[in-house]
Protein backbone atom coordinates (compact mmCIF):
# COMPACT_ATOMS: atom_id res chain seq x y z
CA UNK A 1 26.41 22.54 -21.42
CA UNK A 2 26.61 21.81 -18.00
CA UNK A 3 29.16 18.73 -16.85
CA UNK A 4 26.97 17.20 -14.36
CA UNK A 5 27.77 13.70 -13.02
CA UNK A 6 26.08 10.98 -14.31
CA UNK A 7 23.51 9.10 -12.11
CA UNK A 8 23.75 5.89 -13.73
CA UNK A 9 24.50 2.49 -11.47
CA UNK A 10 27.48 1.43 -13.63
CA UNK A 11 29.39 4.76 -11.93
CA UNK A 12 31.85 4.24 -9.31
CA UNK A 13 30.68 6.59 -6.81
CA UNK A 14 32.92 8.75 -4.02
CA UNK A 15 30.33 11.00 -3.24
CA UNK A 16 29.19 11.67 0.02
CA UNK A 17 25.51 12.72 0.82
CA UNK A 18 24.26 13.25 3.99
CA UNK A 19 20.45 13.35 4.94
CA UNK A 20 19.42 14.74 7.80
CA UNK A 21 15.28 14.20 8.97
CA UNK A 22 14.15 13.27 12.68
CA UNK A 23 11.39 11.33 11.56
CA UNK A 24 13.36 7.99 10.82
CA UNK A 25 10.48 6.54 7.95
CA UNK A 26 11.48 9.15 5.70
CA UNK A 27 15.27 8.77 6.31
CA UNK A 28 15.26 5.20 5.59
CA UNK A 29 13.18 5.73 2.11
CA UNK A 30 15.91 8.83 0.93
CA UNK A 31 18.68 6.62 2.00
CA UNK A 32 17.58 4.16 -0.13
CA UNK A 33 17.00 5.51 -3.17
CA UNK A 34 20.26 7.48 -3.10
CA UNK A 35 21.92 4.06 -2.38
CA UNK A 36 20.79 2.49 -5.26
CA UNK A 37 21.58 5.28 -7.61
CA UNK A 38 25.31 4.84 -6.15
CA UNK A 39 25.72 7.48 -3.78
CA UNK A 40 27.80 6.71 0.14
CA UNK A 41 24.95 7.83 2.04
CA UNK A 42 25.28 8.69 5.95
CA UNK A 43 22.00 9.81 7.94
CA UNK A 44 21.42 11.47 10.85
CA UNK A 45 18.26 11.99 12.99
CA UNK A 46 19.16 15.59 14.22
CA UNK A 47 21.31 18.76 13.11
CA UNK A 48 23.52 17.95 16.04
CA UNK A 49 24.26 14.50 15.03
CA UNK A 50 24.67 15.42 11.49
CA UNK A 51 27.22 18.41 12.59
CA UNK A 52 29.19 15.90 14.48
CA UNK A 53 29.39 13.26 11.84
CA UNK A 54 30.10 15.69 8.99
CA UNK A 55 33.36 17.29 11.52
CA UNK A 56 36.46 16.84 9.69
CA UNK A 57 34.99 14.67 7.02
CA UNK A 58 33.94 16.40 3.54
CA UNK A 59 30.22 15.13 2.44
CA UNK A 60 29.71 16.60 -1.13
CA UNK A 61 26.28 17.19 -0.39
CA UNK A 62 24.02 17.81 2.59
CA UNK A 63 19.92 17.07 2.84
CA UNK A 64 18.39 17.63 5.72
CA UNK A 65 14.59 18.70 6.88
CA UNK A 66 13.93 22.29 8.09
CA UNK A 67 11.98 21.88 11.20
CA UNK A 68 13.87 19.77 13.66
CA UNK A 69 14.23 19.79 17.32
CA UNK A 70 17.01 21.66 18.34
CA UNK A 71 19.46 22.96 15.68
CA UNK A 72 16.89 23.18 12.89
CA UNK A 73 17.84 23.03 9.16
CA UNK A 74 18.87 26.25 8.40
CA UNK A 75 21.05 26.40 11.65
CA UNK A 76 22.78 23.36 10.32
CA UNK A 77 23.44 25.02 7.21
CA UNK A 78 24.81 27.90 8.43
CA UNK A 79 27.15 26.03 10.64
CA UNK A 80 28.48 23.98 8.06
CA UNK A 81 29.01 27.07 5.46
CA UNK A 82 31.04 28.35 8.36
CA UNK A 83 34.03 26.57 7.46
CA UNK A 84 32.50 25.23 3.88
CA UNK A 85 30.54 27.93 1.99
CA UNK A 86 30.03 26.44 -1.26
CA UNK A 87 28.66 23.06 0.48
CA UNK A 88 25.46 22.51 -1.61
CA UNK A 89 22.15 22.24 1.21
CA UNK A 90 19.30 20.93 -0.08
CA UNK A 91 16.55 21.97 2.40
CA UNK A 92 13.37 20.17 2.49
CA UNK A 93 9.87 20.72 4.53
CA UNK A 94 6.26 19.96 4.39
CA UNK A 95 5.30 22.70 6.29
CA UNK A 96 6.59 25.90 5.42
CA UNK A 97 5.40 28.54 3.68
CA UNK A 98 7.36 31.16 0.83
CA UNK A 99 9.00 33.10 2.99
CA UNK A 100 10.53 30.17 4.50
CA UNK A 101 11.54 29.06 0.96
CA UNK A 102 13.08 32.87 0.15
CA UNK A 103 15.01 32.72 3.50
CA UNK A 104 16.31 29.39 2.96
CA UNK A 105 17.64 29.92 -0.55
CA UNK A 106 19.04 33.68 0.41
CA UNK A 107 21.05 32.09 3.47
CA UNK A 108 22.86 29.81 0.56
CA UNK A 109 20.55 26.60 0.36
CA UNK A 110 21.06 25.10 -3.21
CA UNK A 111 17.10 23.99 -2.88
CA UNK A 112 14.28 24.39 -0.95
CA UNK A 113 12.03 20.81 -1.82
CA UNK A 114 8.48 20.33 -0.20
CA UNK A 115 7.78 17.03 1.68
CA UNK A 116 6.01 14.58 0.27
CA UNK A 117 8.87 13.75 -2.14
CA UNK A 118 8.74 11.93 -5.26
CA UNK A 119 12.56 9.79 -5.90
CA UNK A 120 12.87 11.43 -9.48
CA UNK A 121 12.67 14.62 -8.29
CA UNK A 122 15.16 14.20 -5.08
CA UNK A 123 17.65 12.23 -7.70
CA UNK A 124 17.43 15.42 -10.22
CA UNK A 125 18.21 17.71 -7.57
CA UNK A 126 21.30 16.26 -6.23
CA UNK A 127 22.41 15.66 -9.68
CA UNK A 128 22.06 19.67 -10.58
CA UNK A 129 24.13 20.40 -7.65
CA UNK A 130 26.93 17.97 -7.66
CA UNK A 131 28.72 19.37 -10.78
CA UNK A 132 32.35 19.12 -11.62
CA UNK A 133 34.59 21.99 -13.05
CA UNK A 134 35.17 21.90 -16.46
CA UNK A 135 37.30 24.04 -19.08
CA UNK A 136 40.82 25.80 -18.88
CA UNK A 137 41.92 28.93 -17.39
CA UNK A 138 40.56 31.67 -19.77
CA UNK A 139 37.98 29.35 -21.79
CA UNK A 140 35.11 30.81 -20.31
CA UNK A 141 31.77 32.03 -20.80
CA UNK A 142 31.09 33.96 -17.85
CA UNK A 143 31.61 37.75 -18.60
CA UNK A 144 33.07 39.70 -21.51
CA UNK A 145 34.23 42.54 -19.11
CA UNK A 146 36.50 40.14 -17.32
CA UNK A 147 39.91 39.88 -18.90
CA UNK A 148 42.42 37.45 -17.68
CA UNK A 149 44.93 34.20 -18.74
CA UNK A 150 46.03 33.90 -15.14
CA UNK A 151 45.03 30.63 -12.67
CA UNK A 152 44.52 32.75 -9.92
CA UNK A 153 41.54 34.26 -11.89
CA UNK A 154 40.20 31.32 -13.19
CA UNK A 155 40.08 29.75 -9.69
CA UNK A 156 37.95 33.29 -9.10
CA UNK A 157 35.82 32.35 -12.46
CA UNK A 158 35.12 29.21 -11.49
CA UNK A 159 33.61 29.81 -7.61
CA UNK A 160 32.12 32.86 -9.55
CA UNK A 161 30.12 30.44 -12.11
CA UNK A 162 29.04 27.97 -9.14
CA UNK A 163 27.56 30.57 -6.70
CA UNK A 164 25.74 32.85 -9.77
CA UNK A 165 23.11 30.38 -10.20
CA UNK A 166 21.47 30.45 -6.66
CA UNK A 167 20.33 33.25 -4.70
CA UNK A 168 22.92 33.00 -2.08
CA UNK A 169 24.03 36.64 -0.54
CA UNK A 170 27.81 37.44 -1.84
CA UNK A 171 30.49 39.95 0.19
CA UNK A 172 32.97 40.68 -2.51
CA UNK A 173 36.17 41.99 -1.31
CA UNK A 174 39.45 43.60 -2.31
CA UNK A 175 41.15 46.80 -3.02
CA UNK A 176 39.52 49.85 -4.75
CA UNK A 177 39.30 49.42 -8.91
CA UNK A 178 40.08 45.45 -8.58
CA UNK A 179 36.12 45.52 -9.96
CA UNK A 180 34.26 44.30 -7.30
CA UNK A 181 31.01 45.76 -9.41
CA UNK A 182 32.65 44.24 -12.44
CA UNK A 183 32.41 41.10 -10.85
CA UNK A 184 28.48 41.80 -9.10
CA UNK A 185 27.14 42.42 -12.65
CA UNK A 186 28.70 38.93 -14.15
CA UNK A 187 27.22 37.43 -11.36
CA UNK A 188 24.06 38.65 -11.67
CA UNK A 189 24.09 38.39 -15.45
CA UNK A 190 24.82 34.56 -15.35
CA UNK A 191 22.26 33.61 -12.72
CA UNK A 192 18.54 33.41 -13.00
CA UNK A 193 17.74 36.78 -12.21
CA UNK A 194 19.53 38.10 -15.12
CA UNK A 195 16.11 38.98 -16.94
CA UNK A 196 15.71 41.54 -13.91
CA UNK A 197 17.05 44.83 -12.69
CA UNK A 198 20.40 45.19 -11.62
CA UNK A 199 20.93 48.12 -9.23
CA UNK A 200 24.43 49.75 -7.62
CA UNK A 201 24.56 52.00 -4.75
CA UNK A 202 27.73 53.49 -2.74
CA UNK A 203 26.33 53.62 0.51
CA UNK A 204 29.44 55.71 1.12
CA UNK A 205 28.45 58.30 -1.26
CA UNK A 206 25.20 59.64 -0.14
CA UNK A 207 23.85 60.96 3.03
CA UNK A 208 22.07 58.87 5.73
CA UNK A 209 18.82 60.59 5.25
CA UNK A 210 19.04 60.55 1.43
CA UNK A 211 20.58 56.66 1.73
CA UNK A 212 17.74 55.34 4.04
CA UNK A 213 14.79 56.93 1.37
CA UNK A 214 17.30 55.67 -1.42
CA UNK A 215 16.87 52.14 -0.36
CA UNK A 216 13.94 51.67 1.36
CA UNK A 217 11.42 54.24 -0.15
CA UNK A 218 9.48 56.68 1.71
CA UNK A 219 5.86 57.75 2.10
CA UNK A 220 4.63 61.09 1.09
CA UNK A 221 4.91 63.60 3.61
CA UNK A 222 7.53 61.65 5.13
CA UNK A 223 10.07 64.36 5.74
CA UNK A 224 9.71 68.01 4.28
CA UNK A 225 9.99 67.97 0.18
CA UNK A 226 8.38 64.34 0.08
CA UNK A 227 5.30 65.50 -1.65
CA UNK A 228 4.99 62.02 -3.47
CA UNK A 229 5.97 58.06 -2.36
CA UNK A 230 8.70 57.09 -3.89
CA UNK A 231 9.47 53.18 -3.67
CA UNK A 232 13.44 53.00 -3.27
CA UNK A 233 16.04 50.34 -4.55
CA UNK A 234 14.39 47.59 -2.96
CA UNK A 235 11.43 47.57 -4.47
CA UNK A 236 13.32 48.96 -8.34
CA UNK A 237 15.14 45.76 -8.20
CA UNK A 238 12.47 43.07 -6.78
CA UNK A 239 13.25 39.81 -8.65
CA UNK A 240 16.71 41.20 -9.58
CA UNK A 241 19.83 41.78 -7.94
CA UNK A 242 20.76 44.88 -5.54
CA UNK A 243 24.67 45.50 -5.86
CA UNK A 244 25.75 47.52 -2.16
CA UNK A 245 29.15 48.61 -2.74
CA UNK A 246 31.21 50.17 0.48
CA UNK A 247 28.73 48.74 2.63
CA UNK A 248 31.61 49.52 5.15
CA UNK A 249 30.66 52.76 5.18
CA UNK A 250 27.15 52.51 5.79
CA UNK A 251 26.08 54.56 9.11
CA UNK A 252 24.67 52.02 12.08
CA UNK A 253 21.55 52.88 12.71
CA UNK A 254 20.61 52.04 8.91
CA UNK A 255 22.61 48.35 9.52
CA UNK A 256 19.87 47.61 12.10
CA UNK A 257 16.74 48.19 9.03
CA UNK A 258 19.24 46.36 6.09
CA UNK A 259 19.59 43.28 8.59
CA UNK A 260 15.96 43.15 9.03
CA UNK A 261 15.53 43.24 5.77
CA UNK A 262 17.60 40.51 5.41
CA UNK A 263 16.17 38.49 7.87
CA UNK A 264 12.47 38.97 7.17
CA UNK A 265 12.74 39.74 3.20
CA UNK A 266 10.27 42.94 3.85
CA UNK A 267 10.94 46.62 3.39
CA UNK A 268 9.39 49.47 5.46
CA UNK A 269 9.97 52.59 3.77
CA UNK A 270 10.61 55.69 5.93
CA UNK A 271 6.90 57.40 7.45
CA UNK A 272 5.03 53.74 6.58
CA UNK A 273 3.65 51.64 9.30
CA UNK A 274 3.20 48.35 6.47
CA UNK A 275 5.86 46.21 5.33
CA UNK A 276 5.99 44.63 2.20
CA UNK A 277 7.81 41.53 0.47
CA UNK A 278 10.62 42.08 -1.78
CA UNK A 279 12.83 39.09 -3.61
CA UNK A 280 15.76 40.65 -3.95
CA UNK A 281 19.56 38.89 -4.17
CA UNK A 282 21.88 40.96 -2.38
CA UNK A 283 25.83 41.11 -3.18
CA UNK A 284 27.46 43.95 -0.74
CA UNK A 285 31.25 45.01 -1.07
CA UNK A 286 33.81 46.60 0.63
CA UNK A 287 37.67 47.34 0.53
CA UNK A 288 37.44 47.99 4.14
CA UNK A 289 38.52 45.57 6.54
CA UNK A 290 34.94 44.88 7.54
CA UNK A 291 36.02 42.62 10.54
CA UNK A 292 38.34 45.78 12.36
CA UNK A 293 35.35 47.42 11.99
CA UNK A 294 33.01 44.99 13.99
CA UNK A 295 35.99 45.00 17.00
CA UNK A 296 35.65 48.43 16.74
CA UNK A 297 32.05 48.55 17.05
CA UNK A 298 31.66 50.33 13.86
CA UNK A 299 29.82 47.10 12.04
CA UNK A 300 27.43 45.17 13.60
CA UNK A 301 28.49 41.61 13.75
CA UNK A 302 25.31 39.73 12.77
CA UNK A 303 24.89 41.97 9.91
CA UNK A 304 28.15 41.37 8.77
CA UNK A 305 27.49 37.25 8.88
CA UNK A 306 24.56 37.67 7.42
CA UNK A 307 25.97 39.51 4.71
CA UNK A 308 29.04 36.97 3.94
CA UNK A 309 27.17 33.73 3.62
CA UNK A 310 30.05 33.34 0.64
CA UNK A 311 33.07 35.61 0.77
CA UNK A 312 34.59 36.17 -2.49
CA UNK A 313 37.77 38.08 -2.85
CA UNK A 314 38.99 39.46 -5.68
CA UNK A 315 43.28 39.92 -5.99
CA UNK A 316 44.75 42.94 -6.38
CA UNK A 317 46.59 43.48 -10.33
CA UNK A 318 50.16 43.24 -8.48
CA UNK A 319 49.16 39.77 -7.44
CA UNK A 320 48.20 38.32 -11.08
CA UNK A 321 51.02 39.98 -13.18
CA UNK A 322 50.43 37.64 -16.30
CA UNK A 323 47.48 39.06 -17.02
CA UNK A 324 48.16 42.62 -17.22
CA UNK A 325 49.70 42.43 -21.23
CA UNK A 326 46.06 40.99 -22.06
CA UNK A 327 44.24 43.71 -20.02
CA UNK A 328 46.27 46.18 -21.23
CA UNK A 329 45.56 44.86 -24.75
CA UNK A 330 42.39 44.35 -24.16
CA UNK A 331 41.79 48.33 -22.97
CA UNK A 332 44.06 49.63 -26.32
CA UNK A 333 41.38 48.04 -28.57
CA UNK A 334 38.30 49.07 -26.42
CA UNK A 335 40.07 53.13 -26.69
CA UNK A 336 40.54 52.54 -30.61
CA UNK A 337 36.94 51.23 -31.10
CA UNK A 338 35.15 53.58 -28.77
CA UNK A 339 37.19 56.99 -30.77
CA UNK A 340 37.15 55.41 -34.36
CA UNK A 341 40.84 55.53 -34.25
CA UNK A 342 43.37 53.06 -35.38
CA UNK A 343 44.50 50.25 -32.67
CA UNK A 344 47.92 51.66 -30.84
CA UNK A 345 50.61 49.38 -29.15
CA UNK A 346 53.64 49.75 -26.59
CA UNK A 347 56.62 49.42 -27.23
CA UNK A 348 58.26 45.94 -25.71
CA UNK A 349 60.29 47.99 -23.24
CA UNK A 350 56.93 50.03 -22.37
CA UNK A 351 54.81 47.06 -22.05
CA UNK A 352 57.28 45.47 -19.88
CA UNK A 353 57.79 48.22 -17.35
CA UNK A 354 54.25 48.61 -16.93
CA UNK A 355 53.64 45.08 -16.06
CA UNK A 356 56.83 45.16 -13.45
CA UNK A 357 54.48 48.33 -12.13
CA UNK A 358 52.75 47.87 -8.51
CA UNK A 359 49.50 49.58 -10.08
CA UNK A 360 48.23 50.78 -6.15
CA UNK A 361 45.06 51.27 -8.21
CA UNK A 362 44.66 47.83 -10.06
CA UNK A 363 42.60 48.22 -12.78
CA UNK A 364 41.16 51.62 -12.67
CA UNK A 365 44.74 52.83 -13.04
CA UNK A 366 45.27 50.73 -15.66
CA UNK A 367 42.68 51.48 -17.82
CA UNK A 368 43.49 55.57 -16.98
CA UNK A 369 46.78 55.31 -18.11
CA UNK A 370 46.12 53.38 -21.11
CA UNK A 371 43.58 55.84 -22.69
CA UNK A 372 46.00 58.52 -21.48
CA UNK A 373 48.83 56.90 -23.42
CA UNK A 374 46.62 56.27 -26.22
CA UNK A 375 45.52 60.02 -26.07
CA UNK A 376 49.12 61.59 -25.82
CA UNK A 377 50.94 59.94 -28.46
CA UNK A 378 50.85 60.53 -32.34
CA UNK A 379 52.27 57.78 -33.45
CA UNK A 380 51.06 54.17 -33.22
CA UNK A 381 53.70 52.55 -30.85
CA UNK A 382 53.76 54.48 -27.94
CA UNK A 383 57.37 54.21 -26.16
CA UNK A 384 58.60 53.86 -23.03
CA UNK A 385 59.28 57.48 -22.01
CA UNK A 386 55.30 58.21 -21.85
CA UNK A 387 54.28 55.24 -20.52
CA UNK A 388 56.81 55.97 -17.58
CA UNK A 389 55.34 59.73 -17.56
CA UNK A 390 51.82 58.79 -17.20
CA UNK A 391 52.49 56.21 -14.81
CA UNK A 392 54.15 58.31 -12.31
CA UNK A 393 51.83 61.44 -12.62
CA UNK A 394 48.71 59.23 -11.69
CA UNK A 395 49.17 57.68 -8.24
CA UNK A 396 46.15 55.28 -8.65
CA UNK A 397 43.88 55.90 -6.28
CA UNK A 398 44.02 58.82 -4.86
CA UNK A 399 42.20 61.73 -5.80
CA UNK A 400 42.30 65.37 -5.21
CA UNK A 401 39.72 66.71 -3.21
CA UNK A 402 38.65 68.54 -5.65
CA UNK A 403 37.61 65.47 -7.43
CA UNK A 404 36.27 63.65 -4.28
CA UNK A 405 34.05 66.49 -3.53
CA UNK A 406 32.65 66.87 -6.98
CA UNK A 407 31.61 63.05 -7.33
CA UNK A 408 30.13 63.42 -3.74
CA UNK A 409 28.30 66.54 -4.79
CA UNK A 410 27.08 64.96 -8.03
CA UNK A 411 25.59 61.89 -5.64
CA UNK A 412 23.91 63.72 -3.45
CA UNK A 413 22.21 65.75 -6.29
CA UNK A 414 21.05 62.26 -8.02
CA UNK A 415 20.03 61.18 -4.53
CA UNK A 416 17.81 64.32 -3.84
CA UNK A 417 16.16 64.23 -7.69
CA UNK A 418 15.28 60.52 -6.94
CA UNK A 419 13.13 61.46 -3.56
CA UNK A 420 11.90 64.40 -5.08
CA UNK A 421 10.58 62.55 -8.64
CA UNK A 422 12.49 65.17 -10.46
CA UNK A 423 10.67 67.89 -9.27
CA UNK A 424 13.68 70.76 -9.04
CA UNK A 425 11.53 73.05 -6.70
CA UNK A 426 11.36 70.41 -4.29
CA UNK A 427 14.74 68.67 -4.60
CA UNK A 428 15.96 72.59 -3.84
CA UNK A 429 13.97 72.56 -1.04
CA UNK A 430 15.33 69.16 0.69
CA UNK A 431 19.08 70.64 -0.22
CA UNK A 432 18.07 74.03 1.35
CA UNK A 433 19.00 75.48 -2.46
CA UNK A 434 17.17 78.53 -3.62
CA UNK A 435 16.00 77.12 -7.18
CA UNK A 436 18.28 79.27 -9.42
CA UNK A 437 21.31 78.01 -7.22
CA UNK A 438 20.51 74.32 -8.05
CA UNK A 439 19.51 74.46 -11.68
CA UNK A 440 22.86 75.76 -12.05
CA UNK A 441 24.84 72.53 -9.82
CA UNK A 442 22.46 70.39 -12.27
CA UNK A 443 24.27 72.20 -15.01
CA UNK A 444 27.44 72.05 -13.56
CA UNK A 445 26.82 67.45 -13.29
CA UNK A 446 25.76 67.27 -17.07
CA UNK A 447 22.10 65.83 -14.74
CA UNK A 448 18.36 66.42 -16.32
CA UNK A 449 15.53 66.22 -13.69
CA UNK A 450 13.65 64.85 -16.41
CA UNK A 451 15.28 62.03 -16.39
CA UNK A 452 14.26 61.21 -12.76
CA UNK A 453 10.07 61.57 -13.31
């Protein structure tokens, strides 16, 4: 259960609200009521005045009306997430429509209310969104996949609980196999959406052409080999949650269509001349430095904002030592369960020189040299001399090209069967294949076209 405050007059309240509204009758009738149910109210009659009075205080809670003279609600909002992200905003407005109400609640606004407003239903709100951290560092229900005993983490669990249930757009950063994805599908499995799709893409991993169909869809007859529509990511995960990992590496000229995506919540897919609505939460990633790559003009910088309404980083292993005897627990009885074999251990003298390790590859390493470990050795301790041998031959994160060029090849394949509905003779075509040539690189990725009708 939730730990809400209590709105009860016997409560000593500390919390700040402030409500925002240039018509002064409807100020005076919010202030009210959230006086008497024992809130410090302050009001302003303009997002300027209210920026200026919030400056270097700390309001727990901000109302204001969208349509104002000058800076307007959402302006506000944005202004004050600047420096304060996880401020709730409770928007309100008598005049605007749904998409006004998507945009509002994608930009980070806890609520979007219609004018006229009934007391109960202004008190109720605030008292969802004023909510106080409860339980201990790893007494949590928020993911099974996320293993940790550490406070660093739970300081991570926590903002992760408190932004999952809104819509608010989330730029997850930190070093390759932290689990930035990890982390996306927790999100999305503890917020409202969780019923619908959740979809992952490495816009680093596939082709511009093949990326821009990907997401957006395309009409048929679009390009050569699009002999059907096909709707893209957008439109597979309306209502859900759209997961864009290395959005870093994203080419520009598609950062121009995802931002005005973003702005107007409609897709055009590539050869239409009609837009249509999608609802779709988007969480974006990166373990670039996204902001060397907007001095360099390699990122557009109002895609970029748009994108990190709330940064969340995730630390690196190195950084949270203490909880790398649980994960590496954790990943010995996941190997032992998943190959009906009987649950290995290292020996103390292992176990301590792989926590002491730097683990360049955080996680993903981890897990690597655990089942390698777990493969190699016989017996059921395994000792120091193999973990030391495994550890050294894997150098986290880097790959051979090899590798790198066979996970980019298997991509690109997916991406092509996806445009083409499965149909080989036309997924051949788009990858200038003969047909023989790519039924045997579908062989060659373990892929089905079947799968993709």
């Amino acid at each position: 259960m939730e730990n809400y405050f209590p709105l009860d007059n016997k409560t000593d309240y500390t919390h700040k609200i402030v409500v925002v509204d240039d018509d002064d009758e409807i100020l005076v009738v919010m202030s009210k009521w959230l006086t008497a149910a024992g809130f410090d109210v302050v009001t302003a009659l303009s997002g300027s005045e209210a920026f200026e009075k919030i400056t270097g205080s700390a309001p727990s809670l901000v109302i204001t009306d969208l349509f104002m003279d000058g800076m307007n609600g959402l302006e506000l909002m944005s202004s004050l997430h600047k420096t304060n992200p996880m401020l709730p905003v409770i928007i309100l407005s008598g005049q605007a429509g749904i998409p006004d109400a998507v945009k509002a609640t994608h930009m980070g606004s806890a609520a979007f209310l219609t004018k006229p407003i009934e007391k109960i239903e202004l008190i109720e709100n605030v008292k969802r969104y004023l909510r106080r951290p409860s339980g201990k560092p790893g007494e949590h229900n928020f993911s099974d996949k996320i293993v940790y005993c550490s406070q660093l983490m739970a300081e991570r669990i926590e903002l992760a609980q408190l932004i999952a249930d809104s819509n608010v757009t989330i730029f997850i950063t930190g070093a390759t196999g932290t689990g930035k994805e990890v982390f996306a599908q927790a999100i999305h499995q503890a917020s409202p959406r969780k019923d619908k799709p959740f979809i992952a893409i490495n816009c680093g991993a596939i082709p511009e052409q093949l990326l821009e169909s990907e997401l957006f869809g395309h009409e048929k007859g679009a390009f050569s080999g699009a002999i059907a529509k096909h709707d893209g990511l957008f439109h597979a995960a309306n209502g859900g949650t759209l997961f864009l990992d290395e959005i870093g590496d994203m080419p520009l000229s598609l950062q121009v269509k995802l931002l005005r995506v973003l702005q107007d919540f409609e897709v055009r897919p590539v050869g239409s001349s009609k837009s249509y609505p999608v609802d779709v939460r988007i969480i974006s990633a990166s373990h670039r430095n996204i902001e060397e790559k907007v001095q360099l003009g390699e990122f557009r910088e109002d895609l970029y904002y748009r994108l990190k309404v709330v940064p969340f980083h995730i630390p690196a292993l190195s950084e949270r030592q203490e909880d790398t005897p649980l994960l590496i627990n954790h990943f010995l009885k996941r190997y032992a369960q998943d190959n009906h074999k009987t649950e290995k251990r290292f020996a103390p003298d292992a176990m301590q020189y792989l926590v002491s390790a730097p683990w360049p590859g955080n996680i993903r390493q981890l897990i690597n040299v655990v089942d390698i470990c777990a493969t190699l050795n016989k017996a059921d301790t395994i000792p120091l001399s193999l973990a030391r041998s495994v550890l050294q031959e894997k150098p986290g994160e880097i790959r051979t090209l090899k590798e790198a060029r066979r996970e980019f090849e298997k991509n690109y394949l997916i991406g092509v069967l996806r445009i083409a509905n499965g149909h080989v003779a036309n997924a051949a075509k788009i990858a200038d294949r003969n047909r023989t040539e790519f039924y045997k690189l579908l062989n060659q990725h373990n892929l089905n076209p079947a799968d993709f009708r």
